[in-house]
C-alpha atoms as a PDB file:
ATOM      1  CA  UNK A   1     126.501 264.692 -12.567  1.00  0.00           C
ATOM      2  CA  UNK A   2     125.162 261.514 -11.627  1.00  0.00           C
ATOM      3  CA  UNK A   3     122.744 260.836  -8.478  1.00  0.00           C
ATOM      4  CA  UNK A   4     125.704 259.844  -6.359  1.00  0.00           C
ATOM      5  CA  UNK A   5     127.593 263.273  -6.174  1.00  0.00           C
ATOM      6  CA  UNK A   6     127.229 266.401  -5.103  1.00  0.00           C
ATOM      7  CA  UNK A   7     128.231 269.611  -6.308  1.00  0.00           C
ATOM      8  CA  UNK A   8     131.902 270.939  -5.566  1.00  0.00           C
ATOM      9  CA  UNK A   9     132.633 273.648  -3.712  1.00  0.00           C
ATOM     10  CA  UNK A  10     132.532 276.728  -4.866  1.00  0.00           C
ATOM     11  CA  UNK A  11     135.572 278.682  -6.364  1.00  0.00           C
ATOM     12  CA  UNK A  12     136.690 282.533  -5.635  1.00  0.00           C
ATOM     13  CA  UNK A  13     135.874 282.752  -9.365  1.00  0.00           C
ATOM     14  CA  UNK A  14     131.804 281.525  -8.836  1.00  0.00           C
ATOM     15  CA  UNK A  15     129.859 284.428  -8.442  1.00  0.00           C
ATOM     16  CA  UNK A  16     126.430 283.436  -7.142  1.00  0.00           C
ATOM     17  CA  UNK A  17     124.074 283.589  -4.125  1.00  0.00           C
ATOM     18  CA  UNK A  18     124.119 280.634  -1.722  1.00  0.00           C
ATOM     19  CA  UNK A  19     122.032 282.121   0.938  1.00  0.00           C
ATOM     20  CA  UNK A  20     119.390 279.913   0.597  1.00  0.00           C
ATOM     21  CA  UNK A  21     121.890 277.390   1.770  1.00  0.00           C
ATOM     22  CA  UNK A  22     122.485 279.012   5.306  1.00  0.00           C
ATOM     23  CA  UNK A  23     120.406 276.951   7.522  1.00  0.00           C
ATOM     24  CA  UNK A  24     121.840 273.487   6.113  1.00  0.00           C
ATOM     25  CA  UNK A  25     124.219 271.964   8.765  1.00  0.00           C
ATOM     26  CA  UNK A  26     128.126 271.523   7.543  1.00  0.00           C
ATOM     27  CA  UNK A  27     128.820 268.422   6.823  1.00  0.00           C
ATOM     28  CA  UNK A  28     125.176 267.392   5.016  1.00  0.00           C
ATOM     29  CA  UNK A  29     125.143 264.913   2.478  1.00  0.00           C
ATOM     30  CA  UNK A  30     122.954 265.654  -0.889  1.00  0.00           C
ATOM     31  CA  UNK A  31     119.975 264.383   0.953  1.00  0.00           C
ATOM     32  CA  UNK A  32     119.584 266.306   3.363  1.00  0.00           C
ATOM     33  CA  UNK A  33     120.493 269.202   1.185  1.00  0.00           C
ATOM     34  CA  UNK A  34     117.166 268.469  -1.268  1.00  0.00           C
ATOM     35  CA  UNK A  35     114.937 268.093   1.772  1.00  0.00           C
ATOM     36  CA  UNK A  36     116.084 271.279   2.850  1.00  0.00           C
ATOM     37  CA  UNK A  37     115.477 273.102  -0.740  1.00  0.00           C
ATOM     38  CA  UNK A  38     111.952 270.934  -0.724  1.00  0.00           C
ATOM     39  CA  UNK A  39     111.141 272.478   2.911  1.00  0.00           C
ATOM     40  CA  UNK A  40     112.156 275.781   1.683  1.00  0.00           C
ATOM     41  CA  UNK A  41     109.893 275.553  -1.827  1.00  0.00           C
ATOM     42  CA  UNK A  42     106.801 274.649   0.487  1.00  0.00           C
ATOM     43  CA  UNK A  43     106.653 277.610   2.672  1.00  0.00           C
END
């Protein structure tokens, strides 16, 4: 994957815990998405 995309989304077939994904809006780019993770890993 190169720094210009983003993951997929997920399949019926993924099996795997995106909770820590609940707070980011719909619609956020990869950006936002690794501030959010960085915000998270701080607290």
């Amino acid at each position: 994957m190169t720094k210009t995309e983003c993951a997929t989304e997920p399949t019926e077939d993924d099996d795997r815990d995106d909770s820590h994904l609940d707070d980011v809006e719909v619609g956020a780019g990869c950006t936002e998405i690794w501030e959010h993770l960085a915000e998270k890993r701080d607290e």
